[in-house]
Protein backbone atom coordinates (compact mmCIF):
# COMPACT_ATOMS: atom_id res chain seq x y z
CA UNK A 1 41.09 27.43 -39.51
CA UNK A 2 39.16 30.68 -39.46
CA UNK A 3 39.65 32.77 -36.65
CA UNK A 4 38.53 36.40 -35.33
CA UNK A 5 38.59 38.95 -32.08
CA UNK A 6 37.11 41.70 -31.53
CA UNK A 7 37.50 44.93 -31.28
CA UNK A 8 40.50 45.13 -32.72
CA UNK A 9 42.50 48.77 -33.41
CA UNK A 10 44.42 49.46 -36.63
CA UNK A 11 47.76 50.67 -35.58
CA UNK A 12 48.08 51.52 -39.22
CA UNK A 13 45.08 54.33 -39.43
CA UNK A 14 45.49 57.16 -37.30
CA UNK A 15 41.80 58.75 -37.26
CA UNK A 16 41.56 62.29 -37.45
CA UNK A 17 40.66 64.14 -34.46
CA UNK A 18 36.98 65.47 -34.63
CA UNK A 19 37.97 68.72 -32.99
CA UNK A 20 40.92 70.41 -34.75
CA UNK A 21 41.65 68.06 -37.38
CA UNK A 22 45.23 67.04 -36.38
CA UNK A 23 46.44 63.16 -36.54
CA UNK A 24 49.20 62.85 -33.59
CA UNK A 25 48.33 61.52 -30.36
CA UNK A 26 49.90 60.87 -26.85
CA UNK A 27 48.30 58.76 -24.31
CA UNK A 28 45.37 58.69 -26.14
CA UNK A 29 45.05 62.24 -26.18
CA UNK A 30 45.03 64.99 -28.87
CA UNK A 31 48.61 66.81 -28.87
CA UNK A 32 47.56 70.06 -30.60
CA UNK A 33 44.15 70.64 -28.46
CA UNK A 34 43.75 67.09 -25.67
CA UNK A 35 40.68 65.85 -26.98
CA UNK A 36 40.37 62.07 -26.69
CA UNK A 37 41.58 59.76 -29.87
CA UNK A 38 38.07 58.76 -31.08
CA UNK A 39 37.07 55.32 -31.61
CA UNK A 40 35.33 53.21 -33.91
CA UNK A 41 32.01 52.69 -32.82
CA UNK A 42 31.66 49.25 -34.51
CA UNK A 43 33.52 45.98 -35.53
CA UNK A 44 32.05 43.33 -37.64
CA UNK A 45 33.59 40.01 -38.92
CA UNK A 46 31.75 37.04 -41.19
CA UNK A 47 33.51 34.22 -40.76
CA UNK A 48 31.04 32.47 -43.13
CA UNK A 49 29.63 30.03 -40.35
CA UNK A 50 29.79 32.42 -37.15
CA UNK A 51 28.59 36.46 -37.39
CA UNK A 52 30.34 38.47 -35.02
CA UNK A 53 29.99 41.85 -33.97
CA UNK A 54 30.24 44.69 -31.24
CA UNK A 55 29.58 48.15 -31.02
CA UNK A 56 30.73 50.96 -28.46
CA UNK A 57 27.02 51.78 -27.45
CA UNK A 58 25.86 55.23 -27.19
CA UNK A 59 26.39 55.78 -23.33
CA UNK A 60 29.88 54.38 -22.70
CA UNK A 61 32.96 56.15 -24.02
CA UNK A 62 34.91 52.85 -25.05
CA UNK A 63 33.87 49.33 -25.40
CA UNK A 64 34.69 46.92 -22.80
CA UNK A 65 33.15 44.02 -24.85
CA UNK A 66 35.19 41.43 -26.30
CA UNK A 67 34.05 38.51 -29.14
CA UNK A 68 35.95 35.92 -30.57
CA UNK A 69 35.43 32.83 -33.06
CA UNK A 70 36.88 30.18 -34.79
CA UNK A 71 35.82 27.90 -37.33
CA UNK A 72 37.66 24.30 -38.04
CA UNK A 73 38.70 23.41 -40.88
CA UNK A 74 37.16 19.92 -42.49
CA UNK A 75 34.61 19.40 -39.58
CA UNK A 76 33.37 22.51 -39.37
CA UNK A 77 33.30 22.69 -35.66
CA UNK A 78 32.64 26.52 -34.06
CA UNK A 79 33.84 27.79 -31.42
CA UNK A 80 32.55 31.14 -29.70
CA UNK A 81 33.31 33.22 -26.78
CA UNK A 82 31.74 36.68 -25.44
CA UNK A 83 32.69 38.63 -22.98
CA UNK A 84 31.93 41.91 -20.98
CA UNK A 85 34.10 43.78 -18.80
CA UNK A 86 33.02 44.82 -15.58
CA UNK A 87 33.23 48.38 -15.37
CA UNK A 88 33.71 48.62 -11.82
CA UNK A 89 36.96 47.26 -12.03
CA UNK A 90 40.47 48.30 -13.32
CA UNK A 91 40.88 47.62 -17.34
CA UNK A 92 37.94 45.80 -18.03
CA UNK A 93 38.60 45.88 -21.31
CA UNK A 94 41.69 43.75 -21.29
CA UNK A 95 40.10 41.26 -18.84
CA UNK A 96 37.27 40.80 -21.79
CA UNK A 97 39.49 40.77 -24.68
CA UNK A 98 41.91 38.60 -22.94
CA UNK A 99 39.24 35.77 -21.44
CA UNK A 100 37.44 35.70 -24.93
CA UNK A 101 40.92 35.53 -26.74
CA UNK A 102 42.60 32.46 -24.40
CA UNK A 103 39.00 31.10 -23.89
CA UNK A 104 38.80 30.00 -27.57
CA UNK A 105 42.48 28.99 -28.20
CA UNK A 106 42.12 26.71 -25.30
CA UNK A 107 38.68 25.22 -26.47
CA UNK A 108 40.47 24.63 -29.88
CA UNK A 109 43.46 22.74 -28.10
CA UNK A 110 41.32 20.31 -25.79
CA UNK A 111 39.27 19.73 -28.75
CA UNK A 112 42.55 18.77 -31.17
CA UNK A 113 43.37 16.61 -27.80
CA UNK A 114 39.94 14.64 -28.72
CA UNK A 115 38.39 15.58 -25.25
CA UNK A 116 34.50 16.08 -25.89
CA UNK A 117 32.77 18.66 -26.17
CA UNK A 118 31.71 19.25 -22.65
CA UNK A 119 35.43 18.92 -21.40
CA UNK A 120 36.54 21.20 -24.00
CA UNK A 121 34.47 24.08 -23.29
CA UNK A 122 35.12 23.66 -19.36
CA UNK A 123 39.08 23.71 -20.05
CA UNK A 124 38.25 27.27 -22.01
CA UNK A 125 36.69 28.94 -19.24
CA UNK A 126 39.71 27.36 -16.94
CA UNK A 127 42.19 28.77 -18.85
CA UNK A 128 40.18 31.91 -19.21
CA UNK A 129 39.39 32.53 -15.28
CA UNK A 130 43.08 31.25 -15.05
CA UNK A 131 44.18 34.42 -17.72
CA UNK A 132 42.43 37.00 -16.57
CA UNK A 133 43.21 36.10 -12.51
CA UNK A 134 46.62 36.15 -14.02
CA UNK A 135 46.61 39.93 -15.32
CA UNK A 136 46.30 41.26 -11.63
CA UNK A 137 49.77 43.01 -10.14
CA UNK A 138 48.37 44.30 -7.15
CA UNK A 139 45.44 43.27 -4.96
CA UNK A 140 43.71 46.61 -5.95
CA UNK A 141 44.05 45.92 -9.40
CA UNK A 142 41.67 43.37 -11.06
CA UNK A 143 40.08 43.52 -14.02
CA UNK A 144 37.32 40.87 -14.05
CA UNK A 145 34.99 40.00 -17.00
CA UNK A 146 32.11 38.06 -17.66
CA UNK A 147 32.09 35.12 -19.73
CA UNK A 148 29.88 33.17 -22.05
CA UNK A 149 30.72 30.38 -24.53
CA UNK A 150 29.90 27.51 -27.17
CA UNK A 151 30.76 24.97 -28.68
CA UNK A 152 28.74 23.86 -31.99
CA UNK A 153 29.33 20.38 -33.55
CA UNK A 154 27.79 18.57 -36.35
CA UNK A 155 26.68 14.76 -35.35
CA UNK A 156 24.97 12.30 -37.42
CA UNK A 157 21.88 12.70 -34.60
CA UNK A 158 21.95 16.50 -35.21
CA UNK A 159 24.01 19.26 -33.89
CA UNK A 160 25.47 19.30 -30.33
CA UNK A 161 25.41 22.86 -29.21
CA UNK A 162 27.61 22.87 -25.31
CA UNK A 163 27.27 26.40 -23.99
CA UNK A 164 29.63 27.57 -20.53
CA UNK A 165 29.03 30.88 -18.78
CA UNK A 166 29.94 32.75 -15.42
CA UNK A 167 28.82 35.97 -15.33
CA UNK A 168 25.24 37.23 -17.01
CA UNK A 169 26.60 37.23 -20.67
CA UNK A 170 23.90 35.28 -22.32
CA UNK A 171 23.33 32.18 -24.57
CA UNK A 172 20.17 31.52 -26.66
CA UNK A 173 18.82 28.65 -28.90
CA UNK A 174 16.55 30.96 -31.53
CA UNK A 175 14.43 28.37 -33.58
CA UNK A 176 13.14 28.92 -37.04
CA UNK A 177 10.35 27.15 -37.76
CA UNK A 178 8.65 27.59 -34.54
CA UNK A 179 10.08 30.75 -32.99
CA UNK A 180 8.28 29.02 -29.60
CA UNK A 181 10.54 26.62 -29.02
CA UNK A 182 13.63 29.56 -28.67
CA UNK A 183 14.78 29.19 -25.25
CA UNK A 184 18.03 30.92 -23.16
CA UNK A 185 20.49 28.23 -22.75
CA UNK A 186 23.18 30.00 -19.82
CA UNK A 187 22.34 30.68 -16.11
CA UNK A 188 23.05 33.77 -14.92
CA UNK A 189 24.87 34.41 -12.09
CA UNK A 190 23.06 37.85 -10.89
CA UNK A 191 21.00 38.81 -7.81
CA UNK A 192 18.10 38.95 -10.13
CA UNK A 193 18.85 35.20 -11.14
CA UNK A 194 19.13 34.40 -7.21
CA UNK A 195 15.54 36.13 -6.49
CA UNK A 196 13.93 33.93 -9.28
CA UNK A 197 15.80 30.79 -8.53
CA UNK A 198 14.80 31.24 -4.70
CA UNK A 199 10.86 31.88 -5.64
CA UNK A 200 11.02 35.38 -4.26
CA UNK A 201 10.19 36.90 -7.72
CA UNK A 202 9.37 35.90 -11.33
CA UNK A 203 12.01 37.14 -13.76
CA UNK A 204 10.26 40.12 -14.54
CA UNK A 205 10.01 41.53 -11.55
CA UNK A 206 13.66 40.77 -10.10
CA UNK A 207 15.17 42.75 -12.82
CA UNK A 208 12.67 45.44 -11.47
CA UNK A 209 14.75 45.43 -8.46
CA UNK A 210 17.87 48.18 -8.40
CA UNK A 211 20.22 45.03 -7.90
CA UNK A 212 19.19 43.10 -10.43
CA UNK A 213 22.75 43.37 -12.62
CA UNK A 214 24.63 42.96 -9.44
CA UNK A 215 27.07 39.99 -9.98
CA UNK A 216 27.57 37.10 -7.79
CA UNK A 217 29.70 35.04 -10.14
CA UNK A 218 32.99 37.01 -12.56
CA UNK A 219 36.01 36.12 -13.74
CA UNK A 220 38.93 38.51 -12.01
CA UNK A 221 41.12 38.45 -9.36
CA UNK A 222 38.68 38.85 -6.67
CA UNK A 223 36.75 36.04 -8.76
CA UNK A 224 37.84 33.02 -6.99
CA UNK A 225 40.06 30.24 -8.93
CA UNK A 226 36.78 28.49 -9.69
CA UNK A 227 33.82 31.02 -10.03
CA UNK A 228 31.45 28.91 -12.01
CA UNK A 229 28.17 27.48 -10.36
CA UNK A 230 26.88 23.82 -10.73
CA UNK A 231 25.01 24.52 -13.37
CA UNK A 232 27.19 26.52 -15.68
CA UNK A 233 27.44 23.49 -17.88
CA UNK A 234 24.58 23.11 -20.59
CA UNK A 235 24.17 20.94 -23.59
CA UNK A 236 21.32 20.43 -25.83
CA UNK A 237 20.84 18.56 -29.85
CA UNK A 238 19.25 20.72 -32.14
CA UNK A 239 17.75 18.54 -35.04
CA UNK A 240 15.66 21.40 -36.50
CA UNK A 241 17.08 24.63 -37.81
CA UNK A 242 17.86 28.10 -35.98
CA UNK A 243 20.46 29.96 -34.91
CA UNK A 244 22.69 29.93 -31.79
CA UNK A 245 22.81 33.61 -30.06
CA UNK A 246 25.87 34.53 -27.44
CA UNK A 247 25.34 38.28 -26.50
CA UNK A 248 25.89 40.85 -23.89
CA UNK A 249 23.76 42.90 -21.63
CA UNK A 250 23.78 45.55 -23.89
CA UNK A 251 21.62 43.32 -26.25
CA UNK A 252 19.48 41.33 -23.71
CA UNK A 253 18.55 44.30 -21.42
CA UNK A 254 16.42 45.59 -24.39
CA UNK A 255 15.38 42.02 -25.74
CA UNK A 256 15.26 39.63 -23.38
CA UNK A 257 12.67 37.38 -24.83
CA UNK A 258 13.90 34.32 -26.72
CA UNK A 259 11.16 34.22 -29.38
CA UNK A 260 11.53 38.04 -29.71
CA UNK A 261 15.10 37.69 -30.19
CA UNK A 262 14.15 34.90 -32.97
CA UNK A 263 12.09 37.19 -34.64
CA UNK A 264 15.43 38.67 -36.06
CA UNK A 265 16.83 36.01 -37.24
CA UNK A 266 14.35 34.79 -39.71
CA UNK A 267 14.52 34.92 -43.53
CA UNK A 268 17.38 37.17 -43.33
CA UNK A 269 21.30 36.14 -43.18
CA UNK A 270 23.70 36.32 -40.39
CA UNK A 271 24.95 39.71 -41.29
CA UNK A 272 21.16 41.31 -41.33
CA UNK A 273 20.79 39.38 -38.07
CA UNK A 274 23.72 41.07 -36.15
CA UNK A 275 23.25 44.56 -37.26
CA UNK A 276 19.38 44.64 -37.16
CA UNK A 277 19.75 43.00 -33.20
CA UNK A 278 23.11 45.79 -32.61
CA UNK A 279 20.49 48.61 -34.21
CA UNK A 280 17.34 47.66 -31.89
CA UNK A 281 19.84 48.26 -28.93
CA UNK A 282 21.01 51.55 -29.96
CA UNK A 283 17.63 52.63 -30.94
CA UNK A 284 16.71 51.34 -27.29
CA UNK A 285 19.22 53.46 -25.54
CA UNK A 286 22.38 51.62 -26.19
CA UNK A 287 23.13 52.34 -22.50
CA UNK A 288 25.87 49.94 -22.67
CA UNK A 289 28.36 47.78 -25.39
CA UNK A 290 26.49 45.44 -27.82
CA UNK A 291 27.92 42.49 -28.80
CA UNK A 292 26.20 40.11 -30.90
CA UNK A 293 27.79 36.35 -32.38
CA UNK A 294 25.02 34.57 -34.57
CA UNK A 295 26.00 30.25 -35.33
CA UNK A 296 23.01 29.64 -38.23
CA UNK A 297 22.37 25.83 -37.71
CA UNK A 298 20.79 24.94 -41.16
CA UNK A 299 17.73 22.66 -42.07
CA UNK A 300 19.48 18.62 -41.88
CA UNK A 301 19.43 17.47 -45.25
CA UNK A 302 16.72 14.49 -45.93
CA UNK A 303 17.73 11.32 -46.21
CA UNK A 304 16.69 9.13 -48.77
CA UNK A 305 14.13 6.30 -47.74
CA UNK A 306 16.39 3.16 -49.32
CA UNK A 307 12.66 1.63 -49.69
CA UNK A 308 11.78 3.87 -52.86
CA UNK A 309 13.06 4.34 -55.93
């Protein structure tokens, strides 16, 4: 089993501090002259069949992103979760890193259990919403996330791709030999989604509107024990290749397009992918976290006509 979360912090490296040089710190502050203990901007981690990776931004002071991964041993089943604190609320960050931490563990249990797929991935946002309601110790402190994830699993009809999300974290199918046929796979749950989904506005124009980001669905507290929608539940076969995309806001606010988004992903590796989508975002504005997991779903090998010899 291959697994990964990020961020993660090195306990181990104390960074230097960028004003005065000095390595002690206490509450996260510079004990010879209080400046804040800087950061890495960036985490990365190839875990050969999943890319991962999420970077602080350029507006935001910390990231309150969270990715994690696994890859199974002798099936090669992957497993993927993204989320994005809210920043509204108390320790985002934790909520994120805590829903995208329990949501794969518990995906990776119901699958070892033999439920399918679509069971699975609806028992890791369960015991994710279940988590994070979990952290709260007083009724004015909740940190609430978003939440995206997928499942990816080789079948002899192609791969199954299930994909769960509450929250406006975002899936996409990116195809590679006709970029065309990319599509989103998750629903947000956003005023801006609402406006479309009611025929008051086309997509472009809701997230025109100042409320466009505004959540109606989040996992928190305050979230409900259930906050997923109807539709929250998606499934699709891939038989051709592409590339499976879970992201943030910080990503899809500058690249919403599906076959824009597949433009990244062609001819290059996983790696390339990641950083070239993470770079477009900063070069954008990177007004908030980026965080980026790439599944490559190859080209099916071809199977000999029995016919011919």
């Amino acid at each position: 089993m291959r697994k990964a979360a990020l961020p993660v912090h090195d306990p181990v490296t104390v960074p230097q501090c960028p004003t005065c040089g000095e390595r002690r710190y206490e509450a996260g502050l510079c004990v010879v002259c209080r400046t804040p203990k800087p950061v890495p901007d960036r985490f990365e981690e190839d875990l050969g069949p999943v890319y991962i990776l999420t970077d602080r931004g350029i507006s935001h002071s910390r990231n309150e992103d969270a990715v994690a991964a696994a890859v199974r041993d002798g099936d090669g089943v992957r497993v993927i979760v993204v989320s994005d604190g809210v920043s509204t609320s108390q320790d985002p960050q934790a909520a994120s890193g805590t829903a995208a931490r329990t949501g794969v563990d518990a995906v990776l249990a119901a699958l070892a259990d033999g439920r399918p797929a679509p069971d699975a991935v609806m028992a890791g946002l369960a015991t994710a919403v279940a988590a994070v309601r979990g952290m709260s110790r007083t009724p004015e402190y909740a940190p609430s996330c978003t939440y995206v994830s997928a499942i990816l699993r080789d079948t002899p009809e192609g791969t199954e791709i299930t994909v769960a999300n509450v929250g406006d974290s975002r899936a996409f199918w990116l195809a590679a030999g006709d970029p065309t046929a990319s599509r989103r796979l998750s629903v947000d749950d956003s005023w801006a989604q609402a406006l479309v989904d009611a025929g008051a506005m086309d997509e472009e124009a809701a997230m025109r509107d100042p409320r466009a980001h505004t959540l109606l669905r989040w996992l928190g507290a305050d979230g409900g024990e259930a906050p997923w929608s109807a539709n929250c539940l998606q499934s699709m076969l891939v038989t051709e290749p592409g590339t499976l995309l879970l992201c943030t806001d910080g990503l899809w606010n500058y690249l919403p397009d599906p076959v824009a988004l597949a433009g990244f992903t062609v001819e290059t590796t996983p790696q390339a992918a990641a950083r070239a989508l993470a770079d477009f975002a900063l070069d954008s504005g990177g007004s908030d976290n980026i965080t980026v997991a790439l599944a490559p779903v190859p080209a099916r090998a071809a199977v000999p006509d029995p016919g011919v010899s």
